[in-house]
N, C-alpha and C. Protein backbone atom coordinates (compact mmCIF):
# COMPACT_ATOMS: atom_id res chain seq x y z
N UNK A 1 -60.61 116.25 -32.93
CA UNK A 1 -60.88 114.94 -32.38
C UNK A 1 -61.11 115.08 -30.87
N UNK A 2 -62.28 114.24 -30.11
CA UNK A 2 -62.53 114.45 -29.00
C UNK A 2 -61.66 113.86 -28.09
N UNK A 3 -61.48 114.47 -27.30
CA UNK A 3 -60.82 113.50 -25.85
C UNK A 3 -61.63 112.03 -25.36
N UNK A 4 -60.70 111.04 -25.47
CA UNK A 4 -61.74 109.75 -24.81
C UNK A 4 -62.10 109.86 -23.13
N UNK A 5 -62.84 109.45 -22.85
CA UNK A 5 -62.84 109.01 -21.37
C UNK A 5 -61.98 109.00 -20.56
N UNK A 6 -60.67 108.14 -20.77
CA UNK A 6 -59.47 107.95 -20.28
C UNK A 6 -58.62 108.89 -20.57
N UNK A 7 -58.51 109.70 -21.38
CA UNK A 7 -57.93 111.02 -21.67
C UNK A 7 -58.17 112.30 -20.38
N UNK A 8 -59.45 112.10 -20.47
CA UNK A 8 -60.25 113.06 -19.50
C UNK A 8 -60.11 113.31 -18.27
N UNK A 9 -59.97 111.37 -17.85
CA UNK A 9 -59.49 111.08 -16.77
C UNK A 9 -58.19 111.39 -15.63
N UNK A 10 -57.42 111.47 -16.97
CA UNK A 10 -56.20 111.49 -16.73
C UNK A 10 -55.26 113.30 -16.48
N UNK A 11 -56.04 113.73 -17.54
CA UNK A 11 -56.21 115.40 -17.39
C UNK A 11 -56.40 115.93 -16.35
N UNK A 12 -57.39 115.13 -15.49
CA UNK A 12 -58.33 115.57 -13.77
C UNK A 12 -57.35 114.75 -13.33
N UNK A 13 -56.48 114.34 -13.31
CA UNK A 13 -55.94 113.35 -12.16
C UNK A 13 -54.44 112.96 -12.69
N UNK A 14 -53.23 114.21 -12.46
CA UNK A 14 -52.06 113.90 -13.11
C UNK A 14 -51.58 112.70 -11.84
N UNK A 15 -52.12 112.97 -10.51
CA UNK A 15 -51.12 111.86 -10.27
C UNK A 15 -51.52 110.33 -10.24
N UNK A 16 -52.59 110.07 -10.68
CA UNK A 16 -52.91 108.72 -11.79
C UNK A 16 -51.75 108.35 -12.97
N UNK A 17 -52.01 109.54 -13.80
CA UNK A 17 -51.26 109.99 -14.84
C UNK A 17 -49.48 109.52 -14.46
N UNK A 18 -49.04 109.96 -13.62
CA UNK A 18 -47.85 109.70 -13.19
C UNK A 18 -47.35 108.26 -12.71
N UNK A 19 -49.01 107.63 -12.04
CA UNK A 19 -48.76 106.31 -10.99
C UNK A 19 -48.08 105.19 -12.97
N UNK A 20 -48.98 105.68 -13.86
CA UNK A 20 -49.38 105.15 -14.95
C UNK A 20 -48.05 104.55 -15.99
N UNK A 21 -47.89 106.43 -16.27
CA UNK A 21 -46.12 106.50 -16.68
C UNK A 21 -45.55 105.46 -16.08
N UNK A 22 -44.90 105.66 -14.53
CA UNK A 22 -44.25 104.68 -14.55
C UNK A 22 -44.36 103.52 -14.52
N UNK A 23 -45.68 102.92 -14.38
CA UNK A 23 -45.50 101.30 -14.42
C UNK A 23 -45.88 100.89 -16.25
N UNK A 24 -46.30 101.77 -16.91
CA UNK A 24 -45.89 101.36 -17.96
C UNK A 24 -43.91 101.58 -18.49
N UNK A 25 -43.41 102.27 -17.83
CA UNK A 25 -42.03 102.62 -18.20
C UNK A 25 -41.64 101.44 -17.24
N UNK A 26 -42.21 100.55 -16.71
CA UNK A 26 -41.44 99.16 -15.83
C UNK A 26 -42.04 98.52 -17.12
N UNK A 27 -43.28 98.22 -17.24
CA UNK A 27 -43.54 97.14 -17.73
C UNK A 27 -42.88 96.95 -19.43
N UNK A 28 -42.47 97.90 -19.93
CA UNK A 28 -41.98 97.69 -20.93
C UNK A 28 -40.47 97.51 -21.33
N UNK A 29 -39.92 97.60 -19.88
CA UNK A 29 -38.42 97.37 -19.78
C UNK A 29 -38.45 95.76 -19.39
N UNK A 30 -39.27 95.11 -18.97
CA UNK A 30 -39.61 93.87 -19.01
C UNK A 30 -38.65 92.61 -20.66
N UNK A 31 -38.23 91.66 -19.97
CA UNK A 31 -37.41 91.11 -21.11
C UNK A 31 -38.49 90.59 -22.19
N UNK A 32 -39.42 89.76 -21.34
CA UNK A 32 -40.75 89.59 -22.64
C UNK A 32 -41.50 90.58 -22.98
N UNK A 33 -41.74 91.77 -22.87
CA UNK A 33 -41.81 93.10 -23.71
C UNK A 33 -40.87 92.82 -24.20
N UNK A 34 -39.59 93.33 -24.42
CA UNK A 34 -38.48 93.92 -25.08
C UNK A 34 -38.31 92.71 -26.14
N UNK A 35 -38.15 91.52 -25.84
CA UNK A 35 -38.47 90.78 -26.78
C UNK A 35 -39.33 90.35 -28.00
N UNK A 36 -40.58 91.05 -27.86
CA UNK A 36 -41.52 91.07 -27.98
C UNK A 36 -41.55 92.35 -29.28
N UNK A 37 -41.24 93.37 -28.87
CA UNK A 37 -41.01 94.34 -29.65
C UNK A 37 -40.09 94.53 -30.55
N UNK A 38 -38.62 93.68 -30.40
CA UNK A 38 -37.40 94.10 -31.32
C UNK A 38 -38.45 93.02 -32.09
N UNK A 39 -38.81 92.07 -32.03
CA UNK A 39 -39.33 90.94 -33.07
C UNK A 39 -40.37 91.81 -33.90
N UNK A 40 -41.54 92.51 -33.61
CA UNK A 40 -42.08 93.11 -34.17
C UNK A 40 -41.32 94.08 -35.04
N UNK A 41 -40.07 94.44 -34.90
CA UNK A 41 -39.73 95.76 -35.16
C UNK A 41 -38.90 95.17 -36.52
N UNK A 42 -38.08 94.36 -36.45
CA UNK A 42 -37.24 93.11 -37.27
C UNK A 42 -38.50 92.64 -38.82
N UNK A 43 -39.56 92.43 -38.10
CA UNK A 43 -40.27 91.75 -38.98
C UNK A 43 -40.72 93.07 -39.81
N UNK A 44 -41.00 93.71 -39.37
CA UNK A 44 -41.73 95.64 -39.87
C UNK A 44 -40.26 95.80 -41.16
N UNK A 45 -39.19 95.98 -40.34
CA UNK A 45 -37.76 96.07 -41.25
C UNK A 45 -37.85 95.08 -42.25
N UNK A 46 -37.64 93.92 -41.91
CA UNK A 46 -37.81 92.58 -43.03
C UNK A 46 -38.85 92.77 -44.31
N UNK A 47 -39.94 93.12 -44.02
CA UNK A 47 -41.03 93.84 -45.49
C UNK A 47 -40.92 95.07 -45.27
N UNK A 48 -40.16 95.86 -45.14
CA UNK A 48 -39.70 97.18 -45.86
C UNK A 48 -41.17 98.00 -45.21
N UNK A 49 -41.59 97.85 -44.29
CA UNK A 49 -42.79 98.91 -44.00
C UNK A 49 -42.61 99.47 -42.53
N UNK A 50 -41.34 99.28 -42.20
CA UNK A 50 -40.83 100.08 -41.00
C UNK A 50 -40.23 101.55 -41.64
N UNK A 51 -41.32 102.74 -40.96
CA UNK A 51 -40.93 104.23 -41.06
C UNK A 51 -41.12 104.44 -42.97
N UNK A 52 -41.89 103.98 -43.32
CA UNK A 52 -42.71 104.56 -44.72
C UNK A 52 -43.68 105.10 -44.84
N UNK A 53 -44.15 104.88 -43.49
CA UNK A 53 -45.59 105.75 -43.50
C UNK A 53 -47.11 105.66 -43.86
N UNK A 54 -46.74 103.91 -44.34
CA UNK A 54 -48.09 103.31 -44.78
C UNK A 54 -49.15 103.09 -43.39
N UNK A 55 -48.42 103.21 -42.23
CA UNK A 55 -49.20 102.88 -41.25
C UNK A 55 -49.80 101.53 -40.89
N UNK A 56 -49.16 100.57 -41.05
CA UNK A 56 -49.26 99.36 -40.67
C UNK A 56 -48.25 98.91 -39.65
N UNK A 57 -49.12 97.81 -38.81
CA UNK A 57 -48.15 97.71 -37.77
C UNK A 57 -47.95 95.64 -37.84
N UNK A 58 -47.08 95.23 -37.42
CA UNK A 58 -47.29 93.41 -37.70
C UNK A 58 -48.12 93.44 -36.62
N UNK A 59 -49.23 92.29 -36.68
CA UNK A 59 -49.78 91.63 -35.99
C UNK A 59 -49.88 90.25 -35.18
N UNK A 60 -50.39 90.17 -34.22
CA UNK A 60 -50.26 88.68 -33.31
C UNK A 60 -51.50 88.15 -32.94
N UNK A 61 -51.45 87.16 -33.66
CA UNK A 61 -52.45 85.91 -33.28
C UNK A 61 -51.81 84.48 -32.47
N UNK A 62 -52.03 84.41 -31.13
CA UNK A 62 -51.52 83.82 -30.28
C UNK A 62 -50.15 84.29 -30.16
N UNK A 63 -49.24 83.53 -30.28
CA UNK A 63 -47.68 84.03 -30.08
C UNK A 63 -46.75 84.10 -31.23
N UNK A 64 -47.59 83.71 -32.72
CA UNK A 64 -47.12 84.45 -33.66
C UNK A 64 -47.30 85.69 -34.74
N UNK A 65 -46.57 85.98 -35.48
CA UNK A 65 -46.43 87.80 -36.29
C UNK A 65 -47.71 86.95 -37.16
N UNK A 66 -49.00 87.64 -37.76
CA UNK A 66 -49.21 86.85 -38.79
C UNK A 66 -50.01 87.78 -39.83
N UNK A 67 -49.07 88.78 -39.58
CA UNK A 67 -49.25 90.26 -40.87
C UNK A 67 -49.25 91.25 -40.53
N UNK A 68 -49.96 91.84 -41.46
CA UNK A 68 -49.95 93.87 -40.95
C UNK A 68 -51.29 93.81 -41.04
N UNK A 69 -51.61 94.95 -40.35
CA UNK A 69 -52.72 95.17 -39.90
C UNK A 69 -52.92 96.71 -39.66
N UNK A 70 -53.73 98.03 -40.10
CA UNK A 70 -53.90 98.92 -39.41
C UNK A 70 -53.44 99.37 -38.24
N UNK A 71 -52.43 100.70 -37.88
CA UNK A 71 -52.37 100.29 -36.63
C UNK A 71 -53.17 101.12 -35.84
N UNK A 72 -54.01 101.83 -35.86
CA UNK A 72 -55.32 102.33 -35.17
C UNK A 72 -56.00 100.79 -34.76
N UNK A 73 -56.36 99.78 -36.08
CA UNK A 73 -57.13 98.76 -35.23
C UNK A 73 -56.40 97.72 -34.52
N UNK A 74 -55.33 98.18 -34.76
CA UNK A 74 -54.49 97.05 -34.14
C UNK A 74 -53.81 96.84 -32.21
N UNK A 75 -54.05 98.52 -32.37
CA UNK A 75 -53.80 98.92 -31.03
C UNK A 75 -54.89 98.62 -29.65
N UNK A 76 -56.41 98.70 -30.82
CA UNK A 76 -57.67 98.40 -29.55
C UNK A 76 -58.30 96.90 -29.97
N UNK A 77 -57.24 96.49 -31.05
CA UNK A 77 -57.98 94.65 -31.23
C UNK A 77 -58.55 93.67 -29.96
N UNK A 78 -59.83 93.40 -29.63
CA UNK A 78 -59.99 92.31 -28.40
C UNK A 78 -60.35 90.97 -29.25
N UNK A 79 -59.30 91.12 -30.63
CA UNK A 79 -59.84 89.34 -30.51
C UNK A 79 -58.06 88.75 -31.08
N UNK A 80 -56.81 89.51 -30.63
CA UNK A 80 -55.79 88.90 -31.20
C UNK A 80 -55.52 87.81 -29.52
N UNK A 81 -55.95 87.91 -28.92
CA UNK A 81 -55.73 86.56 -27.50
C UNK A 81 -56.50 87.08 -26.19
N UNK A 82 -56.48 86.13 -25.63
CA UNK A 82 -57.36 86.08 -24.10
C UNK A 82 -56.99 87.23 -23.48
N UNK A 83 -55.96 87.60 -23.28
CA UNK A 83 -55.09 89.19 -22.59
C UNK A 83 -55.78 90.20 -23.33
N UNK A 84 -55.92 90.02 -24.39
CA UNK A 84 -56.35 91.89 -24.70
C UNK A 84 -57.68 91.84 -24.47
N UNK A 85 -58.39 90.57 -24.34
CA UNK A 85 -59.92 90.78 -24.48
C UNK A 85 -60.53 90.60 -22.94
N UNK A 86 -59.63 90.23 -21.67
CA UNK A 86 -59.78 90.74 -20.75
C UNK A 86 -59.82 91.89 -20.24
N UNK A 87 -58.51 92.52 -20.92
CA UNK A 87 -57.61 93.71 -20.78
C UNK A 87 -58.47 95.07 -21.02
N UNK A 88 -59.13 95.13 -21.77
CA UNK A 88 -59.97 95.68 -22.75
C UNK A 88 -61.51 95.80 -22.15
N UNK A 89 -62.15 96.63 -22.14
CA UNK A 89 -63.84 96.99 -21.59
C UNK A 89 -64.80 96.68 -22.80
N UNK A 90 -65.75 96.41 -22.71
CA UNK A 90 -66.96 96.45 -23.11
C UNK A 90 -67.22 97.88 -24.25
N UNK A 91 -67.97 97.73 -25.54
CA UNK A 91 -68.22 99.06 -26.07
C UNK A 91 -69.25 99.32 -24.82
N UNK A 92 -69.15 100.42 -25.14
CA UNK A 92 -70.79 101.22 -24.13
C UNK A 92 -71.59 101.77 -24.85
């Protein structure tokens, strides 16, 4: 599997790489992260598809769970709210 863009990027430029780490290691110590995640994680436990290996992850449409979903497509979705589809670039 090829390296993406941002992979590449990051390879040429550990201290990007580093600036990166840590503000994702802030932003996810964040209480609405952390909140955010035990709920996902609860609901995964609740239908029995937390750590089975089917590879589904719950999904969010606006600010509620509203299934499983792939989690390859679930990770680069730009249409579950306004944030990821800002968040998110253009195909090229």
């Amino acid at each position: 599997m090829a390296k993406s863009r941002t992979q590449k990027f990051y390879d040429e430029n550990p201290e990007a790489r580093e600036k990166k780490r840590k503000y994702d290691a802030a932003f996810n110590k964040r209480k609405d992260q952390t909140k955010k995640r035990v709920a996902l994680n609860k609901y995964n436990r609740d239908h029995k598809t937390a750590g089975n290996g089917d590879k589904l992850d719950a999904s969010h449409k606006g600010n509620k769970i509203v299934g499983f979903v792939k989690q390859s497509s679930n990770r680069g979705d730009t249409n579950n709210s306004a944030g990821d589809k800002r968040a998110r670039g253009r195909r090229r």
